[in-house]
Each structure stands twice: as structure tokens, then as C-alpha cells.
Protein backbone atom coordinates (compact mmCIF):
# COMPACT_ATOMS: atom_id res chain seq x y z
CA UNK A 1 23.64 24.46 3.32
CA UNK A 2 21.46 23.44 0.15
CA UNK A 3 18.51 23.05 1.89
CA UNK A 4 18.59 26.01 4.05
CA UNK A 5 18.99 28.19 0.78
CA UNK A 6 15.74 26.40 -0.03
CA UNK A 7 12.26 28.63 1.54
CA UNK A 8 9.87 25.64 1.52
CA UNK A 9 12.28 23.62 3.66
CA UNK A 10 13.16 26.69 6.22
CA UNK A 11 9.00 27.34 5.98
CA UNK A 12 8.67 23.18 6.80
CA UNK A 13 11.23 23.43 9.58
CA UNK A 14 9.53 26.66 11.39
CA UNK A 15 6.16 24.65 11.29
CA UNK A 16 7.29 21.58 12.57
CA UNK A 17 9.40 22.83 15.33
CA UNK A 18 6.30 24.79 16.20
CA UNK A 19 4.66 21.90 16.18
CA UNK A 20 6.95 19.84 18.84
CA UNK A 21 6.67 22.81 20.82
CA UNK A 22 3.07 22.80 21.07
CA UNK A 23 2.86 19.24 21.13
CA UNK A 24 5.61 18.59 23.63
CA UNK A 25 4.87 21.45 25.33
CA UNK A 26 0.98 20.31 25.77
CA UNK A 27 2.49 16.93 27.17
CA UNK A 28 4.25 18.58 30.14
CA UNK A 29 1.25 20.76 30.78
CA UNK A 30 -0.71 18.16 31.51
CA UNK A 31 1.62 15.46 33.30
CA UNK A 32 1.94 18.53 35.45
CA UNK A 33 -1.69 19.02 35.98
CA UNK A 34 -2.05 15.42 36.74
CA UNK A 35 0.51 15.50 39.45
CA UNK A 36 -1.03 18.76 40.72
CA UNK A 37 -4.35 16.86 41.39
CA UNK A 38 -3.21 13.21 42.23
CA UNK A 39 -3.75 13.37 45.76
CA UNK A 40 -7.65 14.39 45.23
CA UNK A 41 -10.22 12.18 43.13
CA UNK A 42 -12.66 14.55 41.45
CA UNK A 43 -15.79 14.58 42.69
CA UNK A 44 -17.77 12.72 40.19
CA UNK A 45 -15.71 9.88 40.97
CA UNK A 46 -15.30 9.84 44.92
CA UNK A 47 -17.42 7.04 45.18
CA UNK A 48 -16.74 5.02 42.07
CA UNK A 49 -12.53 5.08 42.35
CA UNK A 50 -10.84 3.76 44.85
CA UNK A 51 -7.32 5.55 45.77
CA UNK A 52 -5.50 2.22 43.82
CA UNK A 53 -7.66 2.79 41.13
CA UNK A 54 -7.26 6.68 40.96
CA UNK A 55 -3.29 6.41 40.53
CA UNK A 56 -3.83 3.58 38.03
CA UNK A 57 -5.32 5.75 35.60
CA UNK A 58 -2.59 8.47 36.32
CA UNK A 59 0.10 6.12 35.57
CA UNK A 60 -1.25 4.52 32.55
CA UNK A 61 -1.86 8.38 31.14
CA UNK A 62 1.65 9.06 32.50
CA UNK A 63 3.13 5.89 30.67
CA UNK A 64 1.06 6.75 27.36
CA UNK A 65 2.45 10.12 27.26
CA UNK A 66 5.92 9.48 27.88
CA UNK A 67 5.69 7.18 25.04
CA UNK A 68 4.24 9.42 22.44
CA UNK A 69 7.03 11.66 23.28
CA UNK A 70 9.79 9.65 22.61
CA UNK A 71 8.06 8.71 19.62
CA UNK A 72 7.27 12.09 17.98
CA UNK A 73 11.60 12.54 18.81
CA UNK A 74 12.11 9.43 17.53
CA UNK A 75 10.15 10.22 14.57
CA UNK A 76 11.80 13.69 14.27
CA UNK A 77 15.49 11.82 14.12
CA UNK A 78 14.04 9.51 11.87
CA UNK A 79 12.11 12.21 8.95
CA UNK A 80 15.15 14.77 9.18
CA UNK A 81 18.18 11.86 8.47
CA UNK A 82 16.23 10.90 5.64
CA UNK A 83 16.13 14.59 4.25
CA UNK A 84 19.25 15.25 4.79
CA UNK A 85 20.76 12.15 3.55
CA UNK A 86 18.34 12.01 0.30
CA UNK A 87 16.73 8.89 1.28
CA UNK A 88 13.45 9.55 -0.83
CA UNK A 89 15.59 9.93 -4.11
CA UNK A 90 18.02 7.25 -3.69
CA UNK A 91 14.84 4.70 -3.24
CA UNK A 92 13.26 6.33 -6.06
CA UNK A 93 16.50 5.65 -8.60
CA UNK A 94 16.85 2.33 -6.50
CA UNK A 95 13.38 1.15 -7.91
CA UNK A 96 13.98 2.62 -11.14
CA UNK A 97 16.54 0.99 -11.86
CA UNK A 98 15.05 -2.80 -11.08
CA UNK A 99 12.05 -1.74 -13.18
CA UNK A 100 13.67 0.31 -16.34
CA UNK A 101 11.67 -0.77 -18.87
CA UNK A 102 8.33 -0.31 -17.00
CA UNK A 103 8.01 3.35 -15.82
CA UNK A 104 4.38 3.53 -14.90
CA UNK A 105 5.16 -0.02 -12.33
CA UNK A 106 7.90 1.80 -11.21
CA UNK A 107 6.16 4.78 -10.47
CA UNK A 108 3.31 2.80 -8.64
CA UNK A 109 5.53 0.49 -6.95
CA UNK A 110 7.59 3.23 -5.10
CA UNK A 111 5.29 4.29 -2.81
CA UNK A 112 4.85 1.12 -1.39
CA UNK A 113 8.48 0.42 -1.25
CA UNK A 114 8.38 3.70 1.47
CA UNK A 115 5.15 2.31 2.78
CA UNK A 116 6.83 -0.88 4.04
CA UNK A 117 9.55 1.04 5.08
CA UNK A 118 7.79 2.69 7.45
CA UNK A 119 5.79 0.10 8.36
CA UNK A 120 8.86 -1.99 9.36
CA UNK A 121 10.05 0.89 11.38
CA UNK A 122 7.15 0.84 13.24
CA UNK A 123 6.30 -2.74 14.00
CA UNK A 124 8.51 -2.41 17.72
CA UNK A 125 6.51 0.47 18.74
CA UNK A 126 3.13 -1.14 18.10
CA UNK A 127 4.60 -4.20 19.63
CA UNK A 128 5.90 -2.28 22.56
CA UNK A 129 2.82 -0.54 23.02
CA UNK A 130 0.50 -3.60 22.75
CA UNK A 131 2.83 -5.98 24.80
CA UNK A 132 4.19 -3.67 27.40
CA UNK A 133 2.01 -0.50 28.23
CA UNK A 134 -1.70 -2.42 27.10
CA UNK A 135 -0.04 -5.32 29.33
CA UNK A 136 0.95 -3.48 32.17
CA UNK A 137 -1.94 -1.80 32.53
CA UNK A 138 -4.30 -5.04 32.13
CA UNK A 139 -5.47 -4.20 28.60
CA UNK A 140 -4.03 -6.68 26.17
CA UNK A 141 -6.17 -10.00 25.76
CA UNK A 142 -3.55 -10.15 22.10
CA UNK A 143 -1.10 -12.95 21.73
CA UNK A 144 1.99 -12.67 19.29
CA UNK A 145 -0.08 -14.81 16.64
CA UNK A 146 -3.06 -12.45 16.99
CA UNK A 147 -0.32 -9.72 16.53
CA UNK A 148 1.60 -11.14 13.37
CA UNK A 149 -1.51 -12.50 11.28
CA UNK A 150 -3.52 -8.74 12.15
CA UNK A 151 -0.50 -6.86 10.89
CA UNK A 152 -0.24 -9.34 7.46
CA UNK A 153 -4.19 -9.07 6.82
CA UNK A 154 -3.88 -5.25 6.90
CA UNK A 155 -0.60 -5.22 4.53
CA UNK A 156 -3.01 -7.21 2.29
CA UNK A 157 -5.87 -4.98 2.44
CA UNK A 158 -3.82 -1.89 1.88
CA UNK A 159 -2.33 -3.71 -1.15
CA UNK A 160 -5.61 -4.92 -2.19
CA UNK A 161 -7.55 -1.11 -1.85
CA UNK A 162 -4.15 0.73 -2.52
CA UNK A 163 -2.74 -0.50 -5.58
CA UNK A 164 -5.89 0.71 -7.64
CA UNK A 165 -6.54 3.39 -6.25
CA UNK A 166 -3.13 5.05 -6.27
CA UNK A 167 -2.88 3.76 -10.13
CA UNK A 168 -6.15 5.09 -11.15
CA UNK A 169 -4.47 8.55 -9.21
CA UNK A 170 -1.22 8.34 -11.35
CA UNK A 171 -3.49 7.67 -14.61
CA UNK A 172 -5.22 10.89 -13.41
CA UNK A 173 -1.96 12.53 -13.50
CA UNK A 174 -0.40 11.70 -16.38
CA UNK A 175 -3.62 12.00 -18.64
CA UNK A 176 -5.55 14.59 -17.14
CA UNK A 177 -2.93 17.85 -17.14
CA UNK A 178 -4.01 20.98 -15.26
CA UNK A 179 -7.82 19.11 -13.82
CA UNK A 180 -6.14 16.20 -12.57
CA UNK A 181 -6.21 17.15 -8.95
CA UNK A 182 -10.36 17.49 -9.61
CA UNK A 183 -10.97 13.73 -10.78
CA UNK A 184 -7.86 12.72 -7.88
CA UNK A 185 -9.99 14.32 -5.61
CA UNK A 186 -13.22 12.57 -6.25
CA UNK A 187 -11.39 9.21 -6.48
CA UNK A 188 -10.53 9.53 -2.97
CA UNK A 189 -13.86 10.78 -1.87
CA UNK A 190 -15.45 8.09 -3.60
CA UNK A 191 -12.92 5.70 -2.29
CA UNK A 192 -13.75 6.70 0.93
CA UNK A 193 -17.61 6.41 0.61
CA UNK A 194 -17.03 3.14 -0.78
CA UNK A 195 -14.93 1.25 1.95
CA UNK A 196 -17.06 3.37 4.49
CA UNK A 197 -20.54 1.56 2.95
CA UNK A 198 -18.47 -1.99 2.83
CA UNK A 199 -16.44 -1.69 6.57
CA UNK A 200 -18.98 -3.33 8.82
CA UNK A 201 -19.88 -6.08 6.53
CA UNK A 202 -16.51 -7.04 4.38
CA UNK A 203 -13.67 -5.58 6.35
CA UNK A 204 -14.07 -5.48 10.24
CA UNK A 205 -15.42 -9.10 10.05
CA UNK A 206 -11.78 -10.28 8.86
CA UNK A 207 -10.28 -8.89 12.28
CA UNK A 208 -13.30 -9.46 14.52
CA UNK A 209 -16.08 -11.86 14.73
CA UNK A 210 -19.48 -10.22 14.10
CA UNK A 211 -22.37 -12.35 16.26
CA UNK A 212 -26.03 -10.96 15.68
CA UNK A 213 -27.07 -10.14 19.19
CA UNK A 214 -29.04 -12.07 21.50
CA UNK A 215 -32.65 -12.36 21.48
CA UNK A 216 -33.67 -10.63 24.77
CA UNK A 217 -34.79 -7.54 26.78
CA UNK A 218 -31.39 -5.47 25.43
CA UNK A 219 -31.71 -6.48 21.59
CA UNK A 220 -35.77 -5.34 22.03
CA UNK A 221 -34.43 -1.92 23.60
CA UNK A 222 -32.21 -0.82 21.11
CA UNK A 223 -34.67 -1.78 18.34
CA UNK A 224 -37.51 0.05 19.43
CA UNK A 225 -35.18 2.90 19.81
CA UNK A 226 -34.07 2.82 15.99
CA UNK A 227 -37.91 2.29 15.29
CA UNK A 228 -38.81 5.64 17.56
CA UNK A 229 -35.70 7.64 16.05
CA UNK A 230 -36.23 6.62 12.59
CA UNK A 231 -32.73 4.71 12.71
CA UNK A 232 -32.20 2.43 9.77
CA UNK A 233 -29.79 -0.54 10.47
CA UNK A 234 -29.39 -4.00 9.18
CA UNK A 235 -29.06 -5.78 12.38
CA UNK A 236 -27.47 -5.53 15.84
CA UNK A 237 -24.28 -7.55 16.34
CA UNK A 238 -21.19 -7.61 19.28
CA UNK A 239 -17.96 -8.74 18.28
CA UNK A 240 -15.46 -10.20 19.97
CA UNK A 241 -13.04 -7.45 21.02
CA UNK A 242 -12.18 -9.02 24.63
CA UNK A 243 -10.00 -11.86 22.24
CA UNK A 244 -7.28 -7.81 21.64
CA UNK A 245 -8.46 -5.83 24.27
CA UNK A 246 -10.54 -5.55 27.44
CA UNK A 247 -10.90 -1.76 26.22
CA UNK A 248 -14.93 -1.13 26.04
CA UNK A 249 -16.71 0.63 23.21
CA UNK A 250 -19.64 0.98 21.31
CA UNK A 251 -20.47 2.33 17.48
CA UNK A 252 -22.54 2.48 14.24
CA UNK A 253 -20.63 1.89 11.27
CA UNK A 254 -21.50 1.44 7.04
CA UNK A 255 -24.11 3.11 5.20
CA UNK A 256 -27.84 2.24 3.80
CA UNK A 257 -28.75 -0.86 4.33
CA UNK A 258 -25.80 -2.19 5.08
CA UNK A 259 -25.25 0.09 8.59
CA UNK A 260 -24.95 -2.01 11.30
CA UNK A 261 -24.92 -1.19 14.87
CA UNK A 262 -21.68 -2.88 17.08
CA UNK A 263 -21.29 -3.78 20.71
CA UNK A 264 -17.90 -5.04 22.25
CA UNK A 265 -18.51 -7.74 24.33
CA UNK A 266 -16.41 -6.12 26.86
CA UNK A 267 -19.17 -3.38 27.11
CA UNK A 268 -22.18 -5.64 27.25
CA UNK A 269 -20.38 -7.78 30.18
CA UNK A 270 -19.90 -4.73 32.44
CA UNK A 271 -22.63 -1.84 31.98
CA UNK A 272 -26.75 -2.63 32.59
CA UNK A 273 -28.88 -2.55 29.42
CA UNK A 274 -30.18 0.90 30.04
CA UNK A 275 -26.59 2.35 30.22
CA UNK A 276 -25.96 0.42 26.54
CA UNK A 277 -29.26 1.90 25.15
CA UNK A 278 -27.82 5.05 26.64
CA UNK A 279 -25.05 4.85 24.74
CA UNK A 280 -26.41 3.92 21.53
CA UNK A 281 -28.54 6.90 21.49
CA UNK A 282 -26.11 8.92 21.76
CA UNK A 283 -24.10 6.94 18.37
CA UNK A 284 -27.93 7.50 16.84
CA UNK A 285 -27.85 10.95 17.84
CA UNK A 286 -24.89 11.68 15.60
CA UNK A 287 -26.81 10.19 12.69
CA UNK A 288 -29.75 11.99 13.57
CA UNK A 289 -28.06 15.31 13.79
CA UNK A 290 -26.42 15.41 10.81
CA UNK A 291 -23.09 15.07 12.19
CA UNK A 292 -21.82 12.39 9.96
CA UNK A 293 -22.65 14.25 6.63
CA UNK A 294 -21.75 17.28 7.87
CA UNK A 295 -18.47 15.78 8.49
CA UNK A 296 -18.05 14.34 4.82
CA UNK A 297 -19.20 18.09 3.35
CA UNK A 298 -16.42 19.42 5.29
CA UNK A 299 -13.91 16.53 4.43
CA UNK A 300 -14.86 16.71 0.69
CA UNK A 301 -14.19 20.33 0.79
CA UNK A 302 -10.58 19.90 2.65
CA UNK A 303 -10.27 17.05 0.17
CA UNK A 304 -10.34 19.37 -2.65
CA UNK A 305 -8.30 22.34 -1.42
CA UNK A 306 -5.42 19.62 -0.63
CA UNK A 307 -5.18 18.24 -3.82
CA UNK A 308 -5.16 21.46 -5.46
CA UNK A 309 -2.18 22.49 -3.16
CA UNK A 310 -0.61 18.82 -3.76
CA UNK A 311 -1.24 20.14 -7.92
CA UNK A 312 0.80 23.05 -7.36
CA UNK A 313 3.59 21.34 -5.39
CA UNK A 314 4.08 18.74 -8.13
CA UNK A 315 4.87 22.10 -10.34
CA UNK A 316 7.40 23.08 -7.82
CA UNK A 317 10.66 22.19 -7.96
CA UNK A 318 11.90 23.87 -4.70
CA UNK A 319 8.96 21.48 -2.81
CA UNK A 320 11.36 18.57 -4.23
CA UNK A 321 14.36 19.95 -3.18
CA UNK A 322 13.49 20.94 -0.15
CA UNK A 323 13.31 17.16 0.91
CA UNK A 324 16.30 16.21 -1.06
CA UNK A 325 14.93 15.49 -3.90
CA UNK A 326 17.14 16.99 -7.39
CA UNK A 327 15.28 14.64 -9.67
CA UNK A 328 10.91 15.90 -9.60
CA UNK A 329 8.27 13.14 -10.62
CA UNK A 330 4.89 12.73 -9.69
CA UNK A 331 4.91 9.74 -7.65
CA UNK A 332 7.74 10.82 -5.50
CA UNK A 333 5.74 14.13 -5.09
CA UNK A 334 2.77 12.30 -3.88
CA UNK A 335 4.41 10.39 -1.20
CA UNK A 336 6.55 13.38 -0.09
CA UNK A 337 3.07 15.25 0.49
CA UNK A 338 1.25 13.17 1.90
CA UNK A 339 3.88 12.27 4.32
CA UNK A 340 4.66 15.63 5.28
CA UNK A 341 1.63 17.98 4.69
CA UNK A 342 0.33 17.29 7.97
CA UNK A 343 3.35 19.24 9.52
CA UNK A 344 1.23 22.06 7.88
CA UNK A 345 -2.31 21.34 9.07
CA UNK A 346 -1.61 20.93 12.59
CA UNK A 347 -2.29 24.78 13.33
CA UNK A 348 -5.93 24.63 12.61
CA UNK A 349 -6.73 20.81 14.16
CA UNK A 350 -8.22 22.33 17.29
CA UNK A 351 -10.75 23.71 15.27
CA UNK A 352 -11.97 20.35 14.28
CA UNK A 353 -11.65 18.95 17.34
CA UNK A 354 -13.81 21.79 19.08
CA UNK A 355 -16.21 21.15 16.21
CA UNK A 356 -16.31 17.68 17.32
CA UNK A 357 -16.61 18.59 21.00
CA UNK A 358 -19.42 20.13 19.97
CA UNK A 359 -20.90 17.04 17.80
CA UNK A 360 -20.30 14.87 21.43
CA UNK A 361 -22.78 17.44 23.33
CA UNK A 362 -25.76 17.45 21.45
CA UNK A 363 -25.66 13.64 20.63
CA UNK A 364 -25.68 13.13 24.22
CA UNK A 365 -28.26 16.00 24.58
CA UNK A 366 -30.21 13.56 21.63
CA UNK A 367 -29.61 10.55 23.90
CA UNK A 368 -30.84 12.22 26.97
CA UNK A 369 -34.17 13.45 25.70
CA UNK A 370 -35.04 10.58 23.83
CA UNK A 371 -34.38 8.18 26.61
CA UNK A 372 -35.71 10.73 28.74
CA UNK A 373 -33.10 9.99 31.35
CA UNK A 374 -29.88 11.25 32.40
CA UNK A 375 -28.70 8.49 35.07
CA UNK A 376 -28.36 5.91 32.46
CA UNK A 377 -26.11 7.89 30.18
CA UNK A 378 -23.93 9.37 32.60
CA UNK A 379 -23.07 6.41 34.75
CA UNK A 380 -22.52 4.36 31.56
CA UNK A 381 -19.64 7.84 31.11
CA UNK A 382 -18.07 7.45 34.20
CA UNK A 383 -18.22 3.26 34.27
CA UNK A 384 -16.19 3.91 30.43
CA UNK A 385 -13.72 5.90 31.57
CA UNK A 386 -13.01 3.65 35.07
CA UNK A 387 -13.02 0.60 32.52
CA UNK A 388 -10.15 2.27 29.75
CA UNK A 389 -8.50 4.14 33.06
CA UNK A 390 -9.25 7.63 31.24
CA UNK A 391 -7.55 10.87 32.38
CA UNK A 392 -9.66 12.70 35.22
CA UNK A 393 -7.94 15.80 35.38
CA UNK A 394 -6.83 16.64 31.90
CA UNK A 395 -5.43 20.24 31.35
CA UNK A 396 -7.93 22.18 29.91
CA UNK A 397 -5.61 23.06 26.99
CA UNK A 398 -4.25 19.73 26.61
CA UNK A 399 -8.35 18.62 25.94
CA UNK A 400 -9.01 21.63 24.04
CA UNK A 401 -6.05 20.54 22.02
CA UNK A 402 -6.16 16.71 21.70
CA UNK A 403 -9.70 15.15 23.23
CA UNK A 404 -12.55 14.92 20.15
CA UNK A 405 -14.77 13.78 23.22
CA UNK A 406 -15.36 16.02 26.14
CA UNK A 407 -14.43 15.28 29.71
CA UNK A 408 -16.49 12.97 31.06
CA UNK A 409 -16.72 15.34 33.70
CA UNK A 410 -17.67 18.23 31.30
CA UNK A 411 -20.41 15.87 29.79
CA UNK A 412 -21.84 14.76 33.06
CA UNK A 413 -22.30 18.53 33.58
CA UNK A 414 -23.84 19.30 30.63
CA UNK A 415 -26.48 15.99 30.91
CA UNK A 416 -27.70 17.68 34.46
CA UNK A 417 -28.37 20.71 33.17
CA UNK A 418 -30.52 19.30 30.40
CA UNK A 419 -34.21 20.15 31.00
CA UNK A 420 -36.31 16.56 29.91
């Protein structure tokens, strides 16, 4: 009865029941909008799908989605016991109590204690994911040793990156008073920027192996297109994602001189080297149009108005109590926020993802005028989502909703009406 005298919890359980509504509610939409249109292959891909191949892809989006709804119950169960039964604070004295004499380790070691928590929680759902749907469905090229050594290199690297950073935030904190949230803000932009510059050249290389590509008529295409967009790179390398997944995919990643463009070997096996230089100009055309800064102006800006909300909830003590907390302190405060302030965001995430719809047109409107052909572009579309056994017939709110991309039907569209 405590917590429902409490206005932040009754204002965190009206958003997040909102939330499974629209989330849950999206989900049936659209597994009845598949099964509305599973007798008909859309036009686009009459001659590419077979009828075996057709109901493939509607099962695997079927199996997906019944998945991430038992999950988002599961994780419902799971976020509301440990309210109710004070889970965050009994942790918190738990580590306290092992570490008396050193408050600030305490302080930084208790968000990793939840950390691993979680992450324990979740290892049978990534396993069942990877080893069940991905296997069914013809995806997963992982074996359990692939599986076990991944998951201990990236508890490494987030102890590595997070320890640091979350002490340099809890120094911010405690020695900064009202501006702490400013300086906590730039350390995570700045942390951001950094792993974003070091990614393709320190930390995919420890999951994948980076090969420079070939010498040949593909490595010659894609460099005279950087040279004739202006496209500054470091070098063109594939990497061995057929050793997960047989997934296909394509992208630029780092910044400066260290940006590197990155082809799975899955995609170079299956499409023609036009349809790759297709689909590189349309990763250039995001750098090209501005979409990448763009994106970090508007993520420095959320950045900021988040940790000036997470300022005043560390000030509040019915934030604290509203997740069964009696006992406020800073560290707790951060991992309670984090954890749950998404609940609160979720209400304006289809603006992003219409912004990013948006992105997706006019990089492939880039990649069609500089190529000056719209074959290449869209077959290399429709081959991508036969390979990955995408979702045809999406409900139109279900992709307003969820899909960053476009249809591929909705992009094919758009690249014939394109005037070259």
C-alpha cells in the first residue's frame, strides 16, 4: 500500500502499462496482418520467393515475435518482484556491508553487482534465441564456445570502459554539487565519441576478424566511389560474420582516419559487385548527408536534458521510494534511472524512428544518383531481405512504430520514382 501512496510509482506504473499495451498490442496487429496476407506474396517478390520461402519468413517473424512477448512479460514479472520485494536496497546494504570501510568502492561496485545480475538472468534467452530460433531458421553458424568466450570478452570490455567511466561519474557527483549533471553529461558524450573513433579498429576486431579486401574489380569500385563522393576511409575490409551468423550486412564504422568501411562475407558471397557498391553508397550517403552528426547534435542534446532530470531525481526522495528504496544515495539512484527511465521515453520513440525513416530515403536517393542506377540498389533490397527472411507485409503501424529502415517495398518505390 506504500508504494501506491507514492505518485512517481502510480505515474511509472500508468506509463509502463501503457507501454505493454502499445507494445503488445502492436505485436498482435501485425501477426494478424501477416496471417491476413500469407496466402499472397507481394508483388515485388512474385518472382524472387517461392511459396516455401514466403511462409519461411512468416514463421521466423511469427517465432521472433512470440518471443519478445514472453520476454517483455517475463521482464514485467521480473522488474515489479524486485520493487515490491526491495531487491535494489537489500543489494545495496548487502554490498555495503562487505565493503564498510570503503564507501566510494562500494558505491562503484554496486552497479555492477545489478549488472551481472541481470546479465545472468539473461544468458537463457540469448542462448535460446541464438540456439533455437537463429537455428531453426538456418541462421546460427555459433557454437557453445563461440557463445561462452563472446559473452566473457564483453563482461571484460564493459568492466574495462565501465569502471572509469562510472567512477569519474560518481567523482562528478560527489565533488561537483548542483553542475554535476553538466560535466556527467559530457563524460558520456565524450565517452561515446571516443569508443565510436576506436570501434572498428580496437573493439570489433576482438569478436570478428577484419581482412583488408581483395585486390579486384569490387575493391576498385568502391574506391573510386569514396574518391568521387569525397569519402574518407582507411581501408576496405570484410570480416568474418558467416563463423555467428549467415545474416548479411554491410556498414561504415569509426571516425577520421580511422573510419573503415565493412563487408560481411555473407554479403559479398551472395549479391554481384554492383549491388555491394549499391549498398555502400547508400552507408556513404548517410555520411554525406549529414545524418550521422545530425544524429550526435540531437543525442548530445537528449544527453543533457536526461541528466538534468536524473539531477533532480537524485534530490527526490519519493523517486527512491517509489522503487523500494527507504535509504537515497547516488549510486543506487543512477542504476534505478537508468534502468527504468526508458519506461518514460517510449512515447516519443516513433519520432526518432520516423526521423530515421527519413535518413534511409535520401541515402538511398544519394546512392541512386550517384551510381546513377536504380536496379543495382533495389535488387541488392529485396536479395537482403530474402537472405535475413524479413517481414513482407508488416502493419503499417507496427513499421511506423518499430522499423528505423523502411519497407523494402516502400524503398523500392521510392528508388523508381527517382528521376537520374
Amino acid at each position: 500500500m506504500y508504494l501506491l501512496d507514492n505518485w512517481f510509482f502510480c505515474l511509472f506504473v500508468v506509463f509502463y502499462f501503457t507501454y505493454l499495451v502499445v507494445e503488445i498490442g502492436l505485436d498482435i496487429i501485425n501477426l494478424k496482418h501477416i496471417d491476413k496476407h500469407k496466402n499472397k506474396i507481394p508483388d515485388l517478390f512474385a518472382n524472387i520467393y517461392s511459396k516455401d520461402d514466403y511462409q519461411k519468413s512468416i514463421e521466423y517473424t511469427k517465432a521472433k515475435t512470440n518471443f519478445r512477448i514472453f520476454q517483455i512479460f517475463f521482464k514485467t514479472f521480473l522488474l515489479f518482484t524486485l520493487i515490491i520485494t526491495g531487491f535494489f536496497e537489500y543489494t545495496d546494504n548487502l554490498v555495503s556491508n562487505y565493503l564498510t570501510d570503503y564507501p566510494f568502492i562500494s558505491a562503484l561496485v554496486y552497479p555492477f553487482v545489478i549488472g551481472g545480475f541481470f546479465t545472468i538472468l539473461g544468458l537463457p534467452e540469448s542462448y535460446y534465441f541464438q540456439f533455437v530460433i537463429e537455428e531453426k531458421f538456418g541462421f546460427n553458424k555459433m557454437d557453445l564456445k563461440t557463445f561462452i568466450i563472446d559473452t566473457i570478452k564483453s563482461i571484460i570490455l564493459a568492466l574495462v570502459f565501465g569502471i572509469p567511466l562510472l567512477a569519474g561519474l560518481l567523482w562528478f557527483i560527489n565533488n561537483f554539487a548542483d553542475n554535476w549533471w553538466i560535466f556527467g553529461a559530457a563524460l558520456i558524450l565524450g565517452f561515446q565519441l571516443f569508443t565510436a573513433a576506436i570501434y572498428p579498429v580496437v573493439l570489433a576486431p576482438i569478436f570478428n576478424k577484419f581482412t583488408p579486401l581483395i585486390e579486384g574489380n569490387l575493391k576498385d569500385k568502391i574506391t573510386d566511389l569514396a574518391k568521387k563522393v569525397n569519402f574518407k576511409m582507411s581501408g576496405i575490409f570484410t570480416i568474418d560474420g558467416s563463423k555467428r551468423s549467415s545474416h548479411s550486412n554491410a556498414y561504415f564504422a569509426g571516425m577520421g582516419s580511422m573510419k573503415r568501411i565493412v563487408l560481411f562475407d555473407t554479403l559479398i558471397n551472395k549479391h554481384s559487385d554492383d549491388e555491394i557498391v549499391a549498398v555502400i553508397a547508400h552507408e556513404m550517403g548517410h555520411n554525406v548527408k549529414k545524418h550521422i552528426q545530425k544524429s550526435l547534435i540531437l543525442s548530445s542534446i537528449l544527453t543533457f536534458i536526461m541528466f538534468y532530470v536524473l539531477f533532480i531525481c537524485l534530490k527526490s526522495e519519493l523517486f527512491f521510494h517509489a522503487f523500494g528504496v527507504n535509504n537515497p544515495s547516488n549510486h543506487v539512484g543512477l542504476v534505478l534511472f537508468f534502468l527504468f527511465s526508458s519506461v518514460f521515453m517510449f512515447p516519443i520513440s516513433p519520432l526518432f524512428t520516423k526521423l530515421s525513416r527519413k535518413n534511409e530515403f535520401e541515402a538511398d536517393n544519394f546512392a541512386v544518383i550517384t551510381t546513377k542506377n536504380k536496379t543495382n540498389l533495389s535488387q541488392a533490397l529485396v536479395k537482403l531481405t530474402k537472405e535475413n527472411l524479413g517481414n513482407l507485409t508488416p502493419h503499417p503501424l507496427y513499421s511506423a512504430y518499430h522499423y528505423s529502415h523502411p519497407t523494402t517495398i516502400e524503398r523500392v518505390e521510392a528508388i523508381n520514382k527517382i528521376i537520374i
